[in-house]
PDB file of N, CA and C in Angstrom:
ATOM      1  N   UNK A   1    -164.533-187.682 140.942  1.00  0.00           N
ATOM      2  CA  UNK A   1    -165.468-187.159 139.973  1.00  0.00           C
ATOM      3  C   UNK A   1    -165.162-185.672 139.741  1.00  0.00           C
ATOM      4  N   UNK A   2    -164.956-185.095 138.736  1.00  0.00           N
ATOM      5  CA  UNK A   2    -164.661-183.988 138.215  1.00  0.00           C
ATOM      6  C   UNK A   2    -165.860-182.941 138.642  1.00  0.00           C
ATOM      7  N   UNK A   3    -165.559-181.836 139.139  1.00  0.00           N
ATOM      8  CA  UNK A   3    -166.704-181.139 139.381  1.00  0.00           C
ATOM      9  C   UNK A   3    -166.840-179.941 138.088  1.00  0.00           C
ATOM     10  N   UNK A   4    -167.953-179.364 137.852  1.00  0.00           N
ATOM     11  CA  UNK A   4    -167.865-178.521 137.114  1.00  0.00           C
ATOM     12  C   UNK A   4    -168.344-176.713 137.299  1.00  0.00           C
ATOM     13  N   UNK A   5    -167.670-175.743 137.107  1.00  0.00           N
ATOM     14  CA  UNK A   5    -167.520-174.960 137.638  1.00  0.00           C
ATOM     15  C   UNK A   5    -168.062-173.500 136.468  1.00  0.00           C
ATOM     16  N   UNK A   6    -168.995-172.722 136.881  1.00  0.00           N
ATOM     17  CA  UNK A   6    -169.693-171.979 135.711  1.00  0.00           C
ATOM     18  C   UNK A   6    -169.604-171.213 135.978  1.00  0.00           C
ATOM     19  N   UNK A   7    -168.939-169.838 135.443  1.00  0.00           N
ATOM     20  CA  UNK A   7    -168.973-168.477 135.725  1.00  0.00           C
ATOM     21  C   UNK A   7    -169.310-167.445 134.720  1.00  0.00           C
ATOM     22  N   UNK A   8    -170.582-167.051 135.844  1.00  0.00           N
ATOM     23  CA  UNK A   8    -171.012-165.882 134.759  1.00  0.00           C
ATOM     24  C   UNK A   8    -170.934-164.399 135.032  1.00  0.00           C
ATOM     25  N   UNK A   9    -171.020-163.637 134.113  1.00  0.00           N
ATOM     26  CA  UNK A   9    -170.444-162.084 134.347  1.00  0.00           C
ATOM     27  C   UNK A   9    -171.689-161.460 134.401  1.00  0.00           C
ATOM     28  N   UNK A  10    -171.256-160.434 135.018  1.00  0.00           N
ATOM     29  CA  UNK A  10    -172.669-159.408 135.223  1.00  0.00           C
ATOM     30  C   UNK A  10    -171.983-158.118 135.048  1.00  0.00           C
ATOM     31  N   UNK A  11    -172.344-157.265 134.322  1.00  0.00           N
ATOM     32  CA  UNK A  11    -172.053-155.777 133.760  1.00  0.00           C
ATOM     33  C   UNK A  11    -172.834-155.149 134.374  1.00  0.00           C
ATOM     34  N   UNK A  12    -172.873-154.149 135.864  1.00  0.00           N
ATOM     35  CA  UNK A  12    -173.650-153.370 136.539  1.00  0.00           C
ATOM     36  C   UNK A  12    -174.001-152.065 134.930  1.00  0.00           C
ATOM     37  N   UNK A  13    -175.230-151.845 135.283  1.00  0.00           N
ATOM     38  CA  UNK A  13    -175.667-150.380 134.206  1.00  0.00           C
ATOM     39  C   UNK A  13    -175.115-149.064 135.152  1.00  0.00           C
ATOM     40  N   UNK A  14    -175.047-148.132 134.583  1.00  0.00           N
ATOM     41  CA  UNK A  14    -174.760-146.701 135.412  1.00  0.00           C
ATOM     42  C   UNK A  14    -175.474-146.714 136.412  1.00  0.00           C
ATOM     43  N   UNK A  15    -175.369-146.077 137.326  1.00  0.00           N
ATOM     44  CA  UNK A  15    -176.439-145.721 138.749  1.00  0.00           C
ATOM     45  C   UNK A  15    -176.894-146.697 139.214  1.00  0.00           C
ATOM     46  N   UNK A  16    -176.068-148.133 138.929  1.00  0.00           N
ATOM     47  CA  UNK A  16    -176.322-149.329 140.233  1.00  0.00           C
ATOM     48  C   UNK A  16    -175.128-149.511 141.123  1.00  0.00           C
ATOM     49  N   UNK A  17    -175.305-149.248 142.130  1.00  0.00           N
ATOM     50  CA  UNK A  17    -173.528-149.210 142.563  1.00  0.00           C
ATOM     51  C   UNK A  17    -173.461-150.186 143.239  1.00  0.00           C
ATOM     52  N   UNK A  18    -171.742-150.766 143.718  1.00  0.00           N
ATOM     53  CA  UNK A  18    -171.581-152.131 144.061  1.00  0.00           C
ATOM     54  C   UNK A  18    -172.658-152.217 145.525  1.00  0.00           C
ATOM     55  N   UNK A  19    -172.573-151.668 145.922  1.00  0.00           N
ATOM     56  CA  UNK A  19    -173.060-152.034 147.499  1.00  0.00           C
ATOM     57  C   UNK A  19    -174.754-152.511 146.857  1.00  0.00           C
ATOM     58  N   UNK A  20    -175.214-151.774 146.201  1.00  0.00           N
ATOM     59  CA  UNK A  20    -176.565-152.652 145.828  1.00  0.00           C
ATOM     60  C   UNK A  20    -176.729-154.025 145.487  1.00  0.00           C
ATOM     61  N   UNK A  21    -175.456-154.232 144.760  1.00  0.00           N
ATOM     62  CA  UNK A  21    -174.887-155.194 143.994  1.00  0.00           C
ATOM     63  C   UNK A  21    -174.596-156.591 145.183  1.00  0.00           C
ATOM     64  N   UNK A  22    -173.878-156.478 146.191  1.00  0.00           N
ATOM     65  CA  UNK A  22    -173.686-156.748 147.507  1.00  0.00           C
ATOM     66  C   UNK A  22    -175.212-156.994 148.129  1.00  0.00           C
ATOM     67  N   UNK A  23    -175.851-156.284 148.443  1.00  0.00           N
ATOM     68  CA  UNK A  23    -177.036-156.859 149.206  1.00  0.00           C
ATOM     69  C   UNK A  23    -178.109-156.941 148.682  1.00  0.00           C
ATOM     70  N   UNK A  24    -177.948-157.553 146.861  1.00  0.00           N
ATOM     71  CA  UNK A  24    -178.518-158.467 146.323  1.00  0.00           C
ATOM     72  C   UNK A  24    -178.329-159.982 146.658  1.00  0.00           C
ATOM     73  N   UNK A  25    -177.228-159.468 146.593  1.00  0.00           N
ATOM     74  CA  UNK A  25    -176.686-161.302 146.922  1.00  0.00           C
ATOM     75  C   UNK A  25    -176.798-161.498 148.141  1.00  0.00           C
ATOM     76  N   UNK A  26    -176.623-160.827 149.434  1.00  0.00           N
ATOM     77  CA  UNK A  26    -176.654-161.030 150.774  1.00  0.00           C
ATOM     78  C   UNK A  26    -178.164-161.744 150.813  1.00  0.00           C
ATOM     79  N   UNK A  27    -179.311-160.669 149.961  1.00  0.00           N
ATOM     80  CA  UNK A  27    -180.725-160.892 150.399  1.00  0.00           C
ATOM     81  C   UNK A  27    -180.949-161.938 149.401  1.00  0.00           C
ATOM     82  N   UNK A  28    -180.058-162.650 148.063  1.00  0.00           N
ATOM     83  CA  UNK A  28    -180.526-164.043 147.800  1.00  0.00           C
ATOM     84  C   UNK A  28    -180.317-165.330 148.679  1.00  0.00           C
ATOM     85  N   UNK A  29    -178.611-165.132 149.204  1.00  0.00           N
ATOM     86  CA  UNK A  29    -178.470-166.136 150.499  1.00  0.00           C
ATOM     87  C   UNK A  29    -179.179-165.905 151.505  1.00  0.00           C
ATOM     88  N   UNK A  30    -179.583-165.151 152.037  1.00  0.00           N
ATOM     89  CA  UNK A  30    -180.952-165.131 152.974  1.00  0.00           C
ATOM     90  C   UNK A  30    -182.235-166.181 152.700  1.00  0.00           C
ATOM     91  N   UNK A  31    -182.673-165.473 151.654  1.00  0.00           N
ATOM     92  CA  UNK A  31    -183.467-166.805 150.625  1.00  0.00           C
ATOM     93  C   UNK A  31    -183.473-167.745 150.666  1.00  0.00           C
ATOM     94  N   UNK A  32    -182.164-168.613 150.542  1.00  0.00           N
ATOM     95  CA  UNK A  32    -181.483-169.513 150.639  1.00  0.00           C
ATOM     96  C   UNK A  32    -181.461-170.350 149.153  1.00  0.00           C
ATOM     97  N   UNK A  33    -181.730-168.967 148.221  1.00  0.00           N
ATOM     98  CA  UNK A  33    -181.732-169.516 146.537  1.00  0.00           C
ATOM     99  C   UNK A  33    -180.048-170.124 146.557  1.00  0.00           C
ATOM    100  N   UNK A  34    -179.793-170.040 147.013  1.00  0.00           N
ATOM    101  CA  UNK A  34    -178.132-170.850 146.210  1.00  0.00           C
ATOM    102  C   UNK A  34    -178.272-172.231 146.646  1.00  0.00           C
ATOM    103  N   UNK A  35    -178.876-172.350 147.611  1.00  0.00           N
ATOM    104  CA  UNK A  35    -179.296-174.164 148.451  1.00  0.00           C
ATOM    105  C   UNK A  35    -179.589-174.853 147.069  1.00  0.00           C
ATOM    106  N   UNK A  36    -179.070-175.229 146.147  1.00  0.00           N
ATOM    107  CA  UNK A  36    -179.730-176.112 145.370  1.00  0.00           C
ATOM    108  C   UNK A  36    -178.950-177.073 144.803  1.00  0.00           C
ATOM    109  N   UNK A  37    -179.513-178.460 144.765  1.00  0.00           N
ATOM    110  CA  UNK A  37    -178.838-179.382 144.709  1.00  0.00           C
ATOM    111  C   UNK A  37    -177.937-179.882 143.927  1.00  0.00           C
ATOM    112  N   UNK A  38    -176.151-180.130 144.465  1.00  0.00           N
ATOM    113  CA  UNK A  38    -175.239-180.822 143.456  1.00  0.00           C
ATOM    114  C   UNK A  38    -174.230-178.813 143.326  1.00  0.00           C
ATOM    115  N   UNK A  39    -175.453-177.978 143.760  1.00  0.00           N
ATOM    116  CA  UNK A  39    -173.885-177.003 143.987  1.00  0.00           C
ATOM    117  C   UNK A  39    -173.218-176.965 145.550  1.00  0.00           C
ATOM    118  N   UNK A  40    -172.008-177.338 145.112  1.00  0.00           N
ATOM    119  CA  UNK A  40    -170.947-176.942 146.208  1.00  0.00           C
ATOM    120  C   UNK A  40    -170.975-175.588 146.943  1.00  0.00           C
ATOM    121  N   UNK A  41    -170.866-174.903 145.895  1.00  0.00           N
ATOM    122  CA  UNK A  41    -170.334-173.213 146.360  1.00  0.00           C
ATOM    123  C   UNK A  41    -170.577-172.455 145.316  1.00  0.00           C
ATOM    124  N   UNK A  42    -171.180-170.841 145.649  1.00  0.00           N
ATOM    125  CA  UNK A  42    -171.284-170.256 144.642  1.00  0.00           C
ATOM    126  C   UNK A  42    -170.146-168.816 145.344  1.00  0.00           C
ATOM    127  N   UNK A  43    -169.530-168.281 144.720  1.00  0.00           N
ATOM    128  CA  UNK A  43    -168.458-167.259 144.808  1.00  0.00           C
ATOM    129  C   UNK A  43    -168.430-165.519 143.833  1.00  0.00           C
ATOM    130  N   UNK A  44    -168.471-165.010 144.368  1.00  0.00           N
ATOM    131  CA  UNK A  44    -168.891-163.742 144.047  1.00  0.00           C
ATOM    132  C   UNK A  44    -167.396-162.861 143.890  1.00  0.00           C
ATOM    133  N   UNK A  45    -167.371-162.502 142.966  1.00  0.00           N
ATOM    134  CA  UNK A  45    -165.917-161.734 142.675  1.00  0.00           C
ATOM    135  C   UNK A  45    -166.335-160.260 141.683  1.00  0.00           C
ATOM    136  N   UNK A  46    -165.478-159.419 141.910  1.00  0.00           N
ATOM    137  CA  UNK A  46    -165.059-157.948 141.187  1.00  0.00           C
ATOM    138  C   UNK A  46    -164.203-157.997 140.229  1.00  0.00           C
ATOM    139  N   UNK A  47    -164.144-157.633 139.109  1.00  0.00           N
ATOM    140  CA  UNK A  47    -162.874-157.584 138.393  1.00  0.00           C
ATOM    141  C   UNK A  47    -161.931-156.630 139.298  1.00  0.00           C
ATOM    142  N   UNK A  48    -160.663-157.059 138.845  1.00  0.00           N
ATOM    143  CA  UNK A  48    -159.508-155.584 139.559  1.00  0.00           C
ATOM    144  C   UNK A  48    -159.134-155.089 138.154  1.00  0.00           C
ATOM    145  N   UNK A  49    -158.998-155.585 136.999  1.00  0.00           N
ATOM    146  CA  UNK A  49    -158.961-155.487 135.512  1.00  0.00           C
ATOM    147  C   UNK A  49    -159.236-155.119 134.243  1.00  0.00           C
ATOM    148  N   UNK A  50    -159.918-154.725 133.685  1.00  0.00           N
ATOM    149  CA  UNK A  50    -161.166-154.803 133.051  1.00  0.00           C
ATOM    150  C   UNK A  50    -161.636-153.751 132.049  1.00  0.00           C
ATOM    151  N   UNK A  51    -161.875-153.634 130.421  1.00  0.00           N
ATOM    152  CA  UNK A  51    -161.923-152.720 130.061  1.00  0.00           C
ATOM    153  C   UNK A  51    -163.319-152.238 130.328  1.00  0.00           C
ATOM    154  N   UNK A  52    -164.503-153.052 130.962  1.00  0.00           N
ATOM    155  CA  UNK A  52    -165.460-152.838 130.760  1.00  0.00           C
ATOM    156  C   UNK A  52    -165.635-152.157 132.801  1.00  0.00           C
ATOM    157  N   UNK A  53    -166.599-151.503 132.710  1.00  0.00           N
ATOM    158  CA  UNK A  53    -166.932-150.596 134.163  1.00  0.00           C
ATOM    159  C   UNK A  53    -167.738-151.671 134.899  1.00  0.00           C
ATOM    160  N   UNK A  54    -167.719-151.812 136.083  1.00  0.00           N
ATOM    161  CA  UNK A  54    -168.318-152.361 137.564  1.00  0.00           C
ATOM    162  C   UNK A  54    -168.693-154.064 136.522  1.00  0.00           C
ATOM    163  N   UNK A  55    -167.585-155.064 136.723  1.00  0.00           N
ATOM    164  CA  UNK A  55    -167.782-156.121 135.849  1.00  0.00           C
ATOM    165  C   UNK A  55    -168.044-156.994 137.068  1.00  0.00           C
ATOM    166  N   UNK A  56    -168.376-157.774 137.028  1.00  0.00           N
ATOM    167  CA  UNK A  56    -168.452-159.164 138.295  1.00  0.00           C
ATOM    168  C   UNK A  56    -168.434-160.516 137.746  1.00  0.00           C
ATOM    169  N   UNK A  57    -168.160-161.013 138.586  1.00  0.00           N
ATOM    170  CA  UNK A  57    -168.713-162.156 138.033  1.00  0.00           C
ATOM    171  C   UNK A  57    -169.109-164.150 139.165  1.00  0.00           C
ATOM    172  N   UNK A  58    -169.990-164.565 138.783  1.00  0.00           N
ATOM    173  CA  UNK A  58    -169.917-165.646 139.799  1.00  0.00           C
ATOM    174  C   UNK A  58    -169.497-167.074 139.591  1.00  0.00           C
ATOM    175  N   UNK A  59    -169.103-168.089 140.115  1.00  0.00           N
ATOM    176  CA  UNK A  59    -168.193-168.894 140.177  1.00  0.00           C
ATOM    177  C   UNK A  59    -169.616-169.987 140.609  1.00  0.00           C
ATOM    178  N   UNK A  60    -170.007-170.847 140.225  1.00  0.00           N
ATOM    179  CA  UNK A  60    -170.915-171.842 140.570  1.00  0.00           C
ATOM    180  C   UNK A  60    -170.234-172.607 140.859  1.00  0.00           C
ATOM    181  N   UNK A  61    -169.797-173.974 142.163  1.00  0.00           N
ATOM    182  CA  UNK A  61    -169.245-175.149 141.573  1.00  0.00           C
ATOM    183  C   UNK A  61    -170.452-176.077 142.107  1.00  0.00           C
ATOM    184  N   UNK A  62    -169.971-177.087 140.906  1.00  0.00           N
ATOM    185  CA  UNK A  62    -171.332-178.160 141.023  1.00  0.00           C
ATOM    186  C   UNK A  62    -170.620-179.780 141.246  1.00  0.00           C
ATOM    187  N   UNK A  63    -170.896-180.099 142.040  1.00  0.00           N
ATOM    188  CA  UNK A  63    -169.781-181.401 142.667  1.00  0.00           C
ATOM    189  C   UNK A  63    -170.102-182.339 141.720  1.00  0.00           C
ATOM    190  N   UNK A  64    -170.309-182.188 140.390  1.00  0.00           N
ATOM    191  CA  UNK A  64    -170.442-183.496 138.782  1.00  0.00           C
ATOM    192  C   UNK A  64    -171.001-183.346 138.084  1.00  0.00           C
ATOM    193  N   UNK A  65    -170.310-183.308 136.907  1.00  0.00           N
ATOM    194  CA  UNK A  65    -171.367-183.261 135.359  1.00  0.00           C
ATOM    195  C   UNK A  65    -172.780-183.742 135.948  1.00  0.00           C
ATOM    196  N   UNK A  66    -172.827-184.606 136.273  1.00  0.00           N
ATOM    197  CA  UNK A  66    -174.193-184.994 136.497  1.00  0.00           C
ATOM    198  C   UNK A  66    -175.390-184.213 137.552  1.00  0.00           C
ATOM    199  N   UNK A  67    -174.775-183.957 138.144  1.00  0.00           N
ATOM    200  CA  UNK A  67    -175.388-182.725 139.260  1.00  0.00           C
ATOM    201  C   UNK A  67    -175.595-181.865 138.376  1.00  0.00           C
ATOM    202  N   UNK A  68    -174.654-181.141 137.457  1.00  0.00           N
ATOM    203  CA  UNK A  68    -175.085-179.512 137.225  1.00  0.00           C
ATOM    204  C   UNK A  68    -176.070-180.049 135.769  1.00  0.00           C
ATOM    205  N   UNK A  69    -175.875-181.447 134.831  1.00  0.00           N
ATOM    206  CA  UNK A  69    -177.366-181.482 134.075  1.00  0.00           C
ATOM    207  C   UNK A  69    -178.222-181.853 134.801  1.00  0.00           C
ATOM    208  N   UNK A  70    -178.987-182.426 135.943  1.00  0.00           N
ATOM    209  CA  UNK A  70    -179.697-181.890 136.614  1.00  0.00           C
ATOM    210  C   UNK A  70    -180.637-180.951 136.352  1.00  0.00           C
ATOM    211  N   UNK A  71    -179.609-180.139 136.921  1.00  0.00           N
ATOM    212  CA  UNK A  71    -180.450-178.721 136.597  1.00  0.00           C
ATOM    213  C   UNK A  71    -180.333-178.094 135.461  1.00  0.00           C
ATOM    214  N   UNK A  72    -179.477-178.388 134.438  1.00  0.00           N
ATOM    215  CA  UNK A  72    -179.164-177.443 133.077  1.00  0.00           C
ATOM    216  C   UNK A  72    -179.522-178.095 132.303  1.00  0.00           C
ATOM    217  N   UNK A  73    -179.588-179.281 131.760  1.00  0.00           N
ATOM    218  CA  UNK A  73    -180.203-180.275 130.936  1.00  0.00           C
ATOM    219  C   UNK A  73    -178.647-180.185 129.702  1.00  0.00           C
ATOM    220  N   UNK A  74    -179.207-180.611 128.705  1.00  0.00           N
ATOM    221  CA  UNK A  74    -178.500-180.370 127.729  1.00  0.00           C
ATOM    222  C   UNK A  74    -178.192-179.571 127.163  1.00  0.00           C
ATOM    223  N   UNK A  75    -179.494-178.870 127.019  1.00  0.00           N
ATOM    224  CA  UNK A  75    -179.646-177.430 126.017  1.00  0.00           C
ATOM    225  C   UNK A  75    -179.049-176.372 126.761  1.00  0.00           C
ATOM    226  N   UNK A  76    -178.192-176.177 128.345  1.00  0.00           N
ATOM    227  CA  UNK A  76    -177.825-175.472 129.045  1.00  0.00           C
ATOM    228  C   UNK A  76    -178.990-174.195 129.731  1.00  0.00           C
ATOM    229  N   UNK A  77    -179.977-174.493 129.554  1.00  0.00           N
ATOM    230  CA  UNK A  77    -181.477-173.691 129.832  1.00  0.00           C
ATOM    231  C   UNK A  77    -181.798-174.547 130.998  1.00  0.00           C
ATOM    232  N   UNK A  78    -182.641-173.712 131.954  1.00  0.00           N
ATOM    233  CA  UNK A  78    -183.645-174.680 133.127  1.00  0.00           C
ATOM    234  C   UNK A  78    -184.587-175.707 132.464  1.00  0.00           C
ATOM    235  N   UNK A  79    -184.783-176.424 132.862  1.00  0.00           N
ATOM    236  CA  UNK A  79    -185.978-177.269 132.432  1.00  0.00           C
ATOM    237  C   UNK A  79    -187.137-176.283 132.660  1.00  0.00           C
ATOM    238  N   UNK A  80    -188.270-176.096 131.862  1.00  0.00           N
ATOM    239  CA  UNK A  80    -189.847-175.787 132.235  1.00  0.00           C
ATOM    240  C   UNK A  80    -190.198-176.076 133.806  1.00  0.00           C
ATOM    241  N   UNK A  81    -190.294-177.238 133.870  1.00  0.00           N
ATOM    242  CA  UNK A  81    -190.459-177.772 135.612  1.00  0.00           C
ATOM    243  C   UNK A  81    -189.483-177.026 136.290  1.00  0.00           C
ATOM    244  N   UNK A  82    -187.963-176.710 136.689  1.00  0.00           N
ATOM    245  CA  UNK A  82    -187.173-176.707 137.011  1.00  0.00           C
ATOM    246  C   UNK A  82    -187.712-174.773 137.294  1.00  0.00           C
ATOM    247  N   UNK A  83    -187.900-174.062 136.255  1.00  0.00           N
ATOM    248  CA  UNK A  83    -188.329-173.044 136.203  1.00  0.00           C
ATOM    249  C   UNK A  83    -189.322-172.573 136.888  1.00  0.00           C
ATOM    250  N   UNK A  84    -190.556-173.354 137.102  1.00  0.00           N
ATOM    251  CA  UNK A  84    -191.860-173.096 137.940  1.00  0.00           C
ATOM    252  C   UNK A  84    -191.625-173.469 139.221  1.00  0.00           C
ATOM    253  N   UNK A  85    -190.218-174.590 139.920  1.00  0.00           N
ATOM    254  CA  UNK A  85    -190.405-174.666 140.806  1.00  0.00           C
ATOM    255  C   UNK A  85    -188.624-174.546 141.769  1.00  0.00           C
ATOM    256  N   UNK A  86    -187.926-174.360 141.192  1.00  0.00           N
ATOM    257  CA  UNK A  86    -186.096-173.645 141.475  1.00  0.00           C
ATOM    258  C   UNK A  86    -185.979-172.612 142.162  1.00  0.00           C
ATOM    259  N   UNK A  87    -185.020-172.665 142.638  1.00  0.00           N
ATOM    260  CA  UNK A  87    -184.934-171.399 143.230  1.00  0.00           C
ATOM    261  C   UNK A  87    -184.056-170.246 141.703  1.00  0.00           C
ATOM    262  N   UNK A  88    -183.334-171.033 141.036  1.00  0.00           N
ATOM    263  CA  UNK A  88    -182.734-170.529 140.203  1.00  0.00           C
ATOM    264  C   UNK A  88    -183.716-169.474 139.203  1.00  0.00           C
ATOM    265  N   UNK A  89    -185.247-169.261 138.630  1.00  0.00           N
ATOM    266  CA  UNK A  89    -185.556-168.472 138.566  1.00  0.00           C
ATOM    267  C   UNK A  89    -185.734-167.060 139.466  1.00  0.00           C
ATOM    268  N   UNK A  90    -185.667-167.455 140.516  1.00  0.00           N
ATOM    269  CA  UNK A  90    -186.360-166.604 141.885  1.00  0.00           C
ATOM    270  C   UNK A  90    -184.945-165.876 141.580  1.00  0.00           C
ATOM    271  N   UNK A  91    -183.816-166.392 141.568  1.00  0.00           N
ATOM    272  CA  UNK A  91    -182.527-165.404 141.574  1.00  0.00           C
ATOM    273  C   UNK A  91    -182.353-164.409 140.375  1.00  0.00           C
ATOM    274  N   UNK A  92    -183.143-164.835 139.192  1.00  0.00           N
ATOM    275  CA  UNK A  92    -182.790-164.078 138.301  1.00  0.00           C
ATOM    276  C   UNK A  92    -184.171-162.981 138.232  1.00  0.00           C
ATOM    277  N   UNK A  93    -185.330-163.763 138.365  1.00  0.00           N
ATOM    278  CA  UNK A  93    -186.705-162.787 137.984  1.00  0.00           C
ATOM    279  C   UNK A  93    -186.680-161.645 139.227  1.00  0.00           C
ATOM    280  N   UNK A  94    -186.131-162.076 140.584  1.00  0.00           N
ATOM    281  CA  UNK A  94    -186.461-161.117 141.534  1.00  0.00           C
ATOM    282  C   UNK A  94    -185.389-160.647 142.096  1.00  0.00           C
ATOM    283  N   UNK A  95    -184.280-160.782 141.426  1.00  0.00           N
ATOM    284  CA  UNK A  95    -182.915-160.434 142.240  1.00  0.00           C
ATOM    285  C   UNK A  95    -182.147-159.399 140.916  1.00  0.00           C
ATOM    286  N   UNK A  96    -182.055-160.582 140.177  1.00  0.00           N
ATOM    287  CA  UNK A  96    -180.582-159.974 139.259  1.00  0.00           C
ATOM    288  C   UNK A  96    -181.500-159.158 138.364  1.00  0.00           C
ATOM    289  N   UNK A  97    -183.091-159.431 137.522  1.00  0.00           N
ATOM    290  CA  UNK A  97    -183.462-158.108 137.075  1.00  0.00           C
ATOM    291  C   UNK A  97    -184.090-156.865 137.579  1.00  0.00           C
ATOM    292  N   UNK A  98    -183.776-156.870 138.481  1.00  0.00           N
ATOM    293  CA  UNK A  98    -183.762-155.198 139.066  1.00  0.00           C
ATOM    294  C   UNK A  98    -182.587-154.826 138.962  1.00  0.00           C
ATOM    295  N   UNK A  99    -181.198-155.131 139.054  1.00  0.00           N
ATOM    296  CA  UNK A  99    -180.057-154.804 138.632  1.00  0.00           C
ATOM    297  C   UNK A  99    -179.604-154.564 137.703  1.00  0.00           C
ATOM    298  N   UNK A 100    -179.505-155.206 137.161  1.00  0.00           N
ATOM    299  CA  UNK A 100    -179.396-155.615 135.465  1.00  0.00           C
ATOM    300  C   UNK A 100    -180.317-154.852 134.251  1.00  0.00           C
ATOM    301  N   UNK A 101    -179.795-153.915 133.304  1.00  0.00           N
ATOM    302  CA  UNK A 101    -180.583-153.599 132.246  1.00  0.00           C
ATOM    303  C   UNK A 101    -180.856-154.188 131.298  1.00  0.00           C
ATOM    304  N   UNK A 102    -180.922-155.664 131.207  1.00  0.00           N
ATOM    305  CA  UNK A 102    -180.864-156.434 130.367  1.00  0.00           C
ATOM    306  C   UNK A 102    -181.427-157.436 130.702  1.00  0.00           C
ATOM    307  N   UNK A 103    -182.112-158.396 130.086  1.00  0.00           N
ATOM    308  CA  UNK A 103    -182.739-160.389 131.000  1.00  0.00           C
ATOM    309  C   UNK A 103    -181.589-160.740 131.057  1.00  0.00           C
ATOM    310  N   UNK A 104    -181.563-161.350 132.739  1.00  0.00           N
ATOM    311  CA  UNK A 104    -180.819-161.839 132.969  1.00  0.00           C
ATOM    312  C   UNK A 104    -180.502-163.433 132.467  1.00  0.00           C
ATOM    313  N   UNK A 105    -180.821-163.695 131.656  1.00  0.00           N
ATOM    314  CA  UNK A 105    -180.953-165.046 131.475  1.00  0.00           C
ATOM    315  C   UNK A 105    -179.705-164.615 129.673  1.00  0.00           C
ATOM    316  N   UNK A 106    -179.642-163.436 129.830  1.00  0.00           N
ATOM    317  CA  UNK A 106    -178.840-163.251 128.549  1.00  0.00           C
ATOM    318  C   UNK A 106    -177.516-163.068 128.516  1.00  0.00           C
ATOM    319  N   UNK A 107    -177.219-162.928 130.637  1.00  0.00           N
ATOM    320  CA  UNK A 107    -175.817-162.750 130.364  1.00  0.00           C
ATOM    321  C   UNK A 107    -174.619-163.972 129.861  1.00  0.00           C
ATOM    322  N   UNK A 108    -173.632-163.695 130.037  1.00  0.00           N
ATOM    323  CA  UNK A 108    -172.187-164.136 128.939  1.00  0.00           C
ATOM    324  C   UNK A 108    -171.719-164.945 130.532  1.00  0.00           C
ATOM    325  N   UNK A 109    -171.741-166.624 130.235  1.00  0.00           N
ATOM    326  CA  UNK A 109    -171.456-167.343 130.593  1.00  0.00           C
ATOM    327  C   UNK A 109    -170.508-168.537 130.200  1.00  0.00           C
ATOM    328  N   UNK A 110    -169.546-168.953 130.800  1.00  0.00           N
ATOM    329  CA  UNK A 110    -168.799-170.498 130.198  1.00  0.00           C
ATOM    330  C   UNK A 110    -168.886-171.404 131.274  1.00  0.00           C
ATOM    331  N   UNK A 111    -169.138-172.435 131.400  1.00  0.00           N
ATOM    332  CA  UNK A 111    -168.975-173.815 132.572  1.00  0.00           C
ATOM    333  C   UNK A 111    -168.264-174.354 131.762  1.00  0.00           C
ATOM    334  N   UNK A 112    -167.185-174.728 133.007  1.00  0.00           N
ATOM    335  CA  UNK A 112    -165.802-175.576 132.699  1.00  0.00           C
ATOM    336  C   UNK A 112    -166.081-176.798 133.498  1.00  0.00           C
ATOM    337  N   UNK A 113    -165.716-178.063 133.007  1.00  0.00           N
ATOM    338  CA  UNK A 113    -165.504-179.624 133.140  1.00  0.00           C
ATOM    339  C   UNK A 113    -164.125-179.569 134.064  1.00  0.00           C
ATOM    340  N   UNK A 114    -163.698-179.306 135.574  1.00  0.00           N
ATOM    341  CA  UNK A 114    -162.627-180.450 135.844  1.00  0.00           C
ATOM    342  C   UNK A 114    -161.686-180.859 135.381  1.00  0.00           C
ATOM    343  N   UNK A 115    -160.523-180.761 135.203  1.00  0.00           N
ATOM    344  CA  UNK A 115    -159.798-182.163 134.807  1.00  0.00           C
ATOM    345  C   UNK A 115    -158.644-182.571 135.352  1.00  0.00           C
TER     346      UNK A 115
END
């Protein structure tokens, strides 16, 4: 079964520096917000590249199309339910927007299909 694999970028604003950036994510796996069902692994990377300043980005893998609609549905949005009770809001409302100058729900994402 093809797994499918979603990576999204995060553009730090001025005066967030990586190490904040770092034990955001330390204190979401603490949480244990990434525990959620049908992902494999989530992976945290730096650009070395990049025209844009402090770029990141994360690597979801979800062990089957069917696992990651689940949780994404069609429309690629949480479900309502999914939202009131996920950990996947908790990562964005209490983690990534204190970081982020922007809703996080706006950053620049692609999920790739396997093949």
């Amino acid at each position: 079964m093809a797994r499918v694999i979603s990576v999204h970028e995060y553009e730090l604003p001025r005066g967030v520096e990586a190490a904040e950036f770092a034990a955001a994510i330390a204190a979401a796996r603490e949480r244990g917000l990434f525990d959620v069902s049908g992902l494999m692994a989530v992976h945290f990377a730096r650009t070395l590249r990049t025209r844009r300043r402090q770029t990141y980005a994360a690597m979801w893998v979800y062990e089957s199309r069917e696992a990651w609609d689940v949780l994404w549905k069609s429309s690629g949005q949480p479900d309502p339910e999914d939202a009131r009770t996920g950990a996947w809001p908790e990562w964005e409302s209490d983690i990534l927007a204190r970081i982020l100058d922007h809703e996080p729900n706006t950053i620049s994402y692609t999920a790739y299909e396997e093949l």
